[in-house]
C-alpha atoms as a PDB file:
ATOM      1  CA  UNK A   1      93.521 111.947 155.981  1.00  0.00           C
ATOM      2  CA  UNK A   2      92.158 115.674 156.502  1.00  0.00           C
ATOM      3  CA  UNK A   3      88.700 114.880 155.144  1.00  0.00           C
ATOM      4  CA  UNK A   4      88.538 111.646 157.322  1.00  0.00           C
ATOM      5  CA  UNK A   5      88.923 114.048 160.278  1.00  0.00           C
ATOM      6  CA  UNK A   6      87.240 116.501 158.948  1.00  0.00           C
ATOM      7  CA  UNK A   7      84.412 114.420 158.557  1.00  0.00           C
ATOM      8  CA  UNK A   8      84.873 112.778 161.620  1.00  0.00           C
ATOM      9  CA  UNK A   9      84.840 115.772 163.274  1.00  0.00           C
ATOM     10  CA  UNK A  10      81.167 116.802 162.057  1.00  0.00           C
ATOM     11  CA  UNK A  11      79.841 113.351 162.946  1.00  0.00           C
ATOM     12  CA  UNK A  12      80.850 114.004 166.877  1.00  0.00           C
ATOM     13  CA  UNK A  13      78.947 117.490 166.596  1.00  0.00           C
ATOM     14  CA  UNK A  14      76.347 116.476 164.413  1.00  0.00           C
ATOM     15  CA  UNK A  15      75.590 113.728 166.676  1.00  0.00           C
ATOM     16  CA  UNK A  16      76.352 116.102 170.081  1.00  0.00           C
ATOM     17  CA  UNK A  17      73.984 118.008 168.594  1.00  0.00           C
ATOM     18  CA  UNK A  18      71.321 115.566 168.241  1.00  0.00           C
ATOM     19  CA  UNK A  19      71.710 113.938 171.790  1.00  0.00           C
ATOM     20  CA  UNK A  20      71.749 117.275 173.031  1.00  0.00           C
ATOM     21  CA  UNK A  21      68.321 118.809 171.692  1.00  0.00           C
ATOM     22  CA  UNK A  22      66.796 116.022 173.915  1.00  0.00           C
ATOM     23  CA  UNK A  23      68.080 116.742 177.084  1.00  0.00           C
ATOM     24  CA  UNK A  24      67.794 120.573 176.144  1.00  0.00           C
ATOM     25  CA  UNK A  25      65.498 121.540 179.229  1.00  0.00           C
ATOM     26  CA  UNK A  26      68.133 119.516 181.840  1.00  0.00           C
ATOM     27  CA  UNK A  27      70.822 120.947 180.309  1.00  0.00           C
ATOM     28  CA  UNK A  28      70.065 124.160 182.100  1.00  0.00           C
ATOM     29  CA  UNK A  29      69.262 123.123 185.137  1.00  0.00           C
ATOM     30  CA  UNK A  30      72.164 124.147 187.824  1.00  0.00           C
ATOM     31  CA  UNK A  31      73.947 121.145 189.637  1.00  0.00           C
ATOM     32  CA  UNK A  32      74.083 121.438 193.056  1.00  0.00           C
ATOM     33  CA  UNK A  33      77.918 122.662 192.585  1.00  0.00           C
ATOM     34  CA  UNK A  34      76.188 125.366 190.891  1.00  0.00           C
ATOM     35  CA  UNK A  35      77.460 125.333 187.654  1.00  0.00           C
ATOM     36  CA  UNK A  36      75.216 124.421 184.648  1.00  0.00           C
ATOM     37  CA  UNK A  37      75.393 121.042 183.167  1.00  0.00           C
ATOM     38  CA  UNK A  38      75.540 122.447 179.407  1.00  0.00           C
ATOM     39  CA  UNK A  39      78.813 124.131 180.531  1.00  0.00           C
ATOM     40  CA  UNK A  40      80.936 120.740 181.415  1.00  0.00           C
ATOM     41  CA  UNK A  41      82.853 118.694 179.180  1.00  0.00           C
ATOM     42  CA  UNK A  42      81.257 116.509 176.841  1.00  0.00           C
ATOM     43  CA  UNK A  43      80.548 112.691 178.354  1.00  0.00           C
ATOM     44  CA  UNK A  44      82.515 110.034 176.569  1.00  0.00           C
ATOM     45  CA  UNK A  45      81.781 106.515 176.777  1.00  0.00           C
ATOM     46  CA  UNK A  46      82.748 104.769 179.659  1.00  0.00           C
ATOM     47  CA  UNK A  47      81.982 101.415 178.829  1.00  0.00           C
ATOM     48  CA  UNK A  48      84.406 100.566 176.097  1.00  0.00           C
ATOM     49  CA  UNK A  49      84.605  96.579 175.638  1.00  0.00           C
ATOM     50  CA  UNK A  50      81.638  93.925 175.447  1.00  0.00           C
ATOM     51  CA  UNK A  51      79.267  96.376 173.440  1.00  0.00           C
ATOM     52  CA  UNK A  52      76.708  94.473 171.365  1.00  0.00           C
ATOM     53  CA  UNK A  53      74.743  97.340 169.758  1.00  0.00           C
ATOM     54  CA  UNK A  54      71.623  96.347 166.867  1.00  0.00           C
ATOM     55  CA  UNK A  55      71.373  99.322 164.666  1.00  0.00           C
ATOM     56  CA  UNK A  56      67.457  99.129 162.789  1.00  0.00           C
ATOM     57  CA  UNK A  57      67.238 100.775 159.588  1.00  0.00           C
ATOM     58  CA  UNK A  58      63.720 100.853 158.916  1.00  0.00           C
ATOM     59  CA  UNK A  59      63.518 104.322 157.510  1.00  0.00           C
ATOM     60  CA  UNK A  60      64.588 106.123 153.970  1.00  0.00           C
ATOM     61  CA  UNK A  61      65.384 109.757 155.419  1.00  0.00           C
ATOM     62  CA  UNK A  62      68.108 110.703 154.206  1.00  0.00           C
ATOM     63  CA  UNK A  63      70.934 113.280 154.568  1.00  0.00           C
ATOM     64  CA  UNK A  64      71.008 115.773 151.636  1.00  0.00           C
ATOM     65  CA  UNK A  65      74.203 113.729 149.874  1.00  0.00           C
ATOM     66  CA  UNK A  66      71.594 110.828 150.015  1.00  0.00           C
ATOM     67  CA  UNK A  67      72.948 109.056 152.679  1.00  0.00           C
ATOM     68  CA  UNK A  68      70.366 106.994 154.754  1.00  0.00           C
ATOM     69  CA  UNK A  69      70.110 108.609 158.265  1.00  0.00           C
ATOM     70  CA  UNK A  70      70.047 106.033 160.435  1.00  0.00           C
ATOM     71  CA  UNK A  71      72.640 104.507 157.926  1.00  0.00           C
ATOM     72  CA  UNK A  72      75.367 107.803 158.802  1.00  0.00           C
ATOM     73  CA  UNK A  73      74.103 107.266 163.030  1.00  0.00           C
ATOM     74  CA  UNK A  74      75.640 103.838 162.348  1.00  0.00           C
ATOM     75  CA  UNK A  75      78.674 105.179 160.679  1.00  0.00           C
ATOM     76  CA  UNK A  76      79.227 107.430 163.361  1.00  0.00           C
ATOM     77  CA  UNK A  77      78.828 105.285 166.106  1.00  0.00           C
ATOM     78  CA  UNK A  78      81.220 103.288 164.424  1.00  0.00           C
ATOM     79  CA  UNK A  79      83.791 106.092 163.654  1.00  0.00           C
ATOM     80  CA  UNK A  80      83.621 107.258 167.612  1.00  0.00           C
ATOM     81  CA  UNK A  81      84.810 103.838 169.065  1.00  0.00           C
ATOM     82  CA  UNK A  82      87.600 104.034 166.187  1.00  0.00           C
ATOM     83  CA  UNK A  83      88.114 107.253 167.730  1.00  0.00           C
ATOM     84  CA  UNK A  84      88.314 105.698 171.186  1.00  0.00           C
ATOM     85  CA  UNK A  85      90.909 102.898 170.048  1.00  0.00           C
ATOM     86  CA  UNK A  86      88.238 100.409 170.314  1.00  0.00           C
ATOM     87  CA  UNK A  87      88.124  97.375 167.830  1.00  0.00           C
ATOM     88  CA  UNK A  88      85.649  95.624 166.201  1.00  0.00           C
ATOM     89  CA  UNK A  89      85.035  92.113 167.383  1.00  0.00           C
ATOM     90  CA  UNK A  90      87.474  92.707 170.559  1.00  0.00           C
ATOM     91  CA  UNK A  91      85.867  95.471 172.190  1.00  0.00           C
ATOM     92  CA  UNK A  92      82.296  96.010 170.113  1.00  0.00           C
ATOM     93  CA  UNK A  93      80.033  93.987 168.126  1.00  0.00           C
ATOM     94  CA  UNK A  94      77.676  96.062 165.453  1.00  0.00           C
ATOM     95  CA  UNK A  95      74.960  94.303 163.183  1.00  0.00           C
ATOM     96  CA  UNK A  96      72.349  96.680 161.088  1.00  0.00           C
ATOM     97  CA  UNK A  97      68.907  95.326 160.844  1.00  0.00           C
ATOM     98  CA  UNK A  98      67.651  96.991 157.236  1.00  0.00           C
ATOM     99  CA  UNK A  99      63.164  96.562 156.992  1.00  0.00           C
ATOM    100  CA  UNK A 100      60.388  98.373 156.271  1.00  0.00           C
ATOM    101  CA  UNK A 101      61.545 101.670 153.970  1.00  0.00           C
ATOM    102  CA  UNK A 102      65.110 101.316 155.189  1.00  0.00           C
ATOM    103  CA  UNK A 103      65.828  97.901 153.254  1.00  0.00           C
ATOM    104  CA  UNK A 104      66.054  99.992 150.037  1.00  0.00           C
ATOM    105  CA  UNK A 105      69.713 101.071 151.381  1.00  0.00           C
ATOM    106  CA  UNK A 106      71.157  97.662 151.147  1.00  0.00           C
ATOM    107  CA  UNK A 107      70.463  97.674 147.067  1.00  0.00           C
ATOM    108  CA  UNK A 108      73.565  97.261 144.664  1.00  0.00           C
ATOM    109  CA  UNK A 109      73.915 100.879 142.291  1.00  0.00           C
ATOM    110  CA  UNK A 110      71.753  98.926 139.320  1.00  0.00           C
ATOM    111  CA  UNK A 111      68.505  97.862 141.656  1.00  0.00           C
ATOM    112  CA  UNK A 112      69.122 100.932 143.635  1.00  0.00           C
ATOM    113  CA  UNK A 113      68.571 103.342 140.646  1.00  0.00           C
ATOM    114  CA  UNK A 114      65.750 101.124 139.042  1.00  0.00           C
ATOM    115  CA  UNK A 115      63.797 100.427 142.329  1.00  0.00           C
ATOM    116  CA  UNK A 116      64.275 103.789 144.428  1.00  0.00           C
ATOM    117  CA  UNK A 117      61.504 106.980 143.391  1.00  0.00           C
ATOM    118  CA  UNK A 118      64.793 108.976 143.976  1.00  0.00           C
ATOM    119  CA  UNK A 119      67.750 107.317 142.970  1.00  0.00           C
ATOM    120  CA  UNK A 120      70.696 109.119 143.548  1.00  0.00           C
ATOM    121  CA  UNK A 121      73.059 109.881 140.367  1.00  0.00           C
ATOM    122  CA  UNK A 122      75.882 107.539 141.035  1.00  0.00           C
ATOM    123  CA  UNK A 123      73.626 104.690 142.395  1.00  0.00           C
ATOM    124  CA  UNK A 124      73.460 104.367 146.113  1.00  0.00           C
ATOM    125  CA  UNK A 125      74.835 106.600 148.004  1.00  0.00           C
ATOM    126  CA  UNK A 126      75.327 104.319 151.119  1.00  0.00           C
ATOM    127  CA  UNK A 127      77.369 101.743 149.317  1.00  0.00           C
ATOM    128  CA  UNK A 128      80.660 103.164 150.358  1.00  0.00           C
ATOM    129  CA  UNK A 129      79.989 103.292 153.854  1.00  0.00           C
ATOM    130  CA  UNK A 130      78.549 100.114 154.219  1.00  0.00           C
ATOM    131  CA  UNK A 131      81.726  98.774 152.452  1.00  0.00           C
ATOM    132  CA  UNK A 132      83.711 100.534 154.844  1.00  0.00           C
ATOM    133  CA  UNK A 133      81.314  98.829 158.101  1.00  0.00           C
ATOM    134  CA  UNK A 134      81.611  95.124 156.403  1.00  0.00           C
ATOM    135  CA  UNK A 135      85.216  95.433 155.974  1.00  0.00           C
ATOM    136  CA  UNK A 136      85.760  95.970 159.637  1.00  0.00           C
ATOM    137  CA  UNK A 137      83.155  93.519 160.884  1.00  0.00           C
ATOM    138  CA  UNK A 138      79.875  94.835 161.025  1.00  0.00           C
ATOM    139  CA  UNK A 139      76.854  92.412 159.673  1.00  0.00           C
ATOM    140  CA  UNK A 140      73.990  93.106 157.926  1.00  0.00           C
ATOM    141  CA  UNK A 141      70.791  91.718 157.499  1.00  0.00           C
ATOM    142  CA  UNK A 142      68.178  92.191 155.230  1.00  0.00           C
ATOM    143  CA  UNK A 143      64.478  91.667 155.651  1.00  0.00           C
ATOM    144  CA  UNK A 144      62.538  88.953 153.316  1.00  0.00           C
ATOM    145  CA  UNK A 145      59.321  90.227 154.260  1.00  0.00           C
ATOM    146  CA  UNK A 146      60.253  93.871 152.719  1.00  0.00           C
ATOM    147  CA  UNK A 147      62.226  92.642 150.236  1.00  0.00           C
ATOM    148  CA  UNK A 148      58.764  90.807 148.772  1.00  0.00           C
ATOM    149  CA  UNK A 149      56.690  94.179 149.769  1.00  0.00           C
ATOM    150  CA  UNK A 150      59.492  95.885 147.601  1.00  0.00           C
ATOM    151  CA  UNK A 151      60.040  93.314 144.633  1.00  0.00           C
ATOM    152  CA  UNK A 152      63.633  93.316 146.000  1.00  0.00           C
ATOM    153  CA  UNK A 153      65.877  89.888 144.750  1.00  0.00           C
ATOM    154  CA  UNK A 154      68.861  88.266 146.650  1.00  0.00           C
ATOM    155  CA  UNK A 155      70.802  89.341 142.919  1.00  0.00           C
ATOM    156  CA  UNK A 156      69.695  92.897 143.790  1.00  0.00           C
ATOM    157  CA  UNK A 157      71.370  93.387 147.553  1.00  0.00           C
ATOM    158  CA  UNK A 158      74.673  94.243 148.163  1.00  0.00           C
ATOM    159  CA  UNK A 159      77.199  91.256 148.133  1.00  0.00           C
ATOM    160  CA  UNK A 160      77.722  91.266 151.879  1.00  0.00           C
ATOM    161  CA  UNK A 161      74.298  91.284 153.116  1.00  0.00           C
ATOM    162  CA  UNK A 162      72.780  88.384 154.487  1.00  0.00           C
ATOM    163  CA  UNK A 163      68.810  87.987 154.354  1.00  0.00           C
ATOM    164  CA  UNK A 164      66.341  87.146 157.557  1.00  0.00           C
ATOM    165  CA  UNK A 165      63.224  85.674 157.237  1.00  0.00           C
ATOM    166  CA  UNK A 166      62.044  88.143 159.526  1.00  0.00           C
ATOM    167  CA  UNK A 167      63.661  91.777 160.170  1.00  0.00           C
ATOM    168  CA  UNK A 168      61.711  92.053 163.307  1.00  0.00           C
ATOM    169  CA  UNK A 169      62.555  88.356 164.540  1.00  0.00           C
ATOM    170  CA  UNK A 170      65.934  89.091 163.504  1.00  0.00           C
ATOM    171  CA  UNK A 171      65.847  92.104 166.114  1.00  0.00           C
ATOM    172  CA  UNK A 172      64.223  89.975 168.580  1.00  0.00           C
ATOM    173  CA  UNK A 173      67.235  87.408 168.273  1.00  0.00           C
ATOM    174  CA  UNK A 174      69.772  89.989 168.317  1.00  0.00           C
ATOM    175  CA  UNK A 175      68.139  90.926 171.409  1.00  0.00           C
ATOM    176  CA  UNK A 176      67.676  88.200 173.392  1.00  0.00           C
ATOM    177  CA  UNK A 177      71.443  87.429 172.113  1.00  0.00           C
ATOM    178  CA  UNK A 178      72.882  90.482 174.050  1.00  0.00           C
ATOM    179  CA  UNK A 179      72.805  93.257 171.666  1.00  0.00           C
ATOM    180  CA  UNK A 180      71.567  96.583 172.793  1.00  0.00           C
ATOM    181  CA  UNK A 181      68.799  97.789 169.732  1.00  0.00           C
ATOM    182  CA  UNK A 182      68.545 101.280 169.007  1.00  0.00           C
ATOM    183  CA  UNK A 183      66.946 102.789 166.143  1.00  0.00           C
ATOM    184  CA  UNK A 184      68.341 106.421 165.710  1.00  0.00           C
END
């Protein structure tokens, strides 16, 4: 339970710390109360129930552990309306979009370590948090159009995934649907 909070824990700072280094130059700037903006409580979410978010993975980046990037921004999304006592399919919808580079991080550990230049040692790395995000309701969808750029098979995907003709019509859908995209 520590090192889920621990962990936790770094995700709201990591990703503090990434919303923040955009907004760096407002974040000085003195309100008209006259105290500085960087020196008030963090904002939480204030919507918290009919939230459709679209998460693209389109990228390979990855986090030194191996970890997709934009695979860990979905995680942590995830983890902070956990945090909030939000639930999945009640309060939030999430479905991951993988294409382009980023459809490499819905491989099962044997494709994974015979189809990625850099496999990781244990297979893939994301596996266990994309386990985790099925498990509590979050779809995901895998590109056809980079799985044939990539030589990927249905057999080589992760069990849970469901394939698109299209990753980009696929967004489109999602959008025109509801969801919110973002592609951290």
């Amino acid at each position: 339970m520590n090192n889920r909070a621990g962990f936790v824990a770094r995700a709201f700072f990591g990703l503090a710390v990434v919303l923040l280094q955009g907004v760096s130059s407002i974040a000085y700037a003195a309100t008209s109360d006259g105290m500085a903006e960087n020196t008030k409580p963090p904002l939480q979410i204030v919507n918290q129930t009919g939230l459709k978010v679209l998460v693209q993975v389109n990228y390979a980046n990855t986090v030194p552990n191996g970890i997709n990037r934009q695979v860990l921004a979905a995680k942590n999304l995830y983890d902070q309306y956990a945090a909030l006592g939000m639930k999945s399919g009640k309060d939030y919808e999430i479905a991951m979009v993988f294409r382009a580079d980023g459809a490499q991080s819905l491989l099962a550990d044997e494709a994974y370590d015979a189809k990625v230049k850099q496999p990781h040692p244990k297979g893939n790395p994301n596996k266990a948090i994309l386990d985790l995000l099925s498990k509590d309701g979050v779809k995901m969808y895998e590109c056809a159009v980079a799985m044939k750029l990539k030589g990927y098979k249905p057999e080589d995907l992760l069990p849970f995934s469901r394939i698109v003709v299209s990753g980009i019509g696929a967004m489109v859908d999602f959008e025109k649907s509801g969801y919110l995209s973002v592609t951290p």
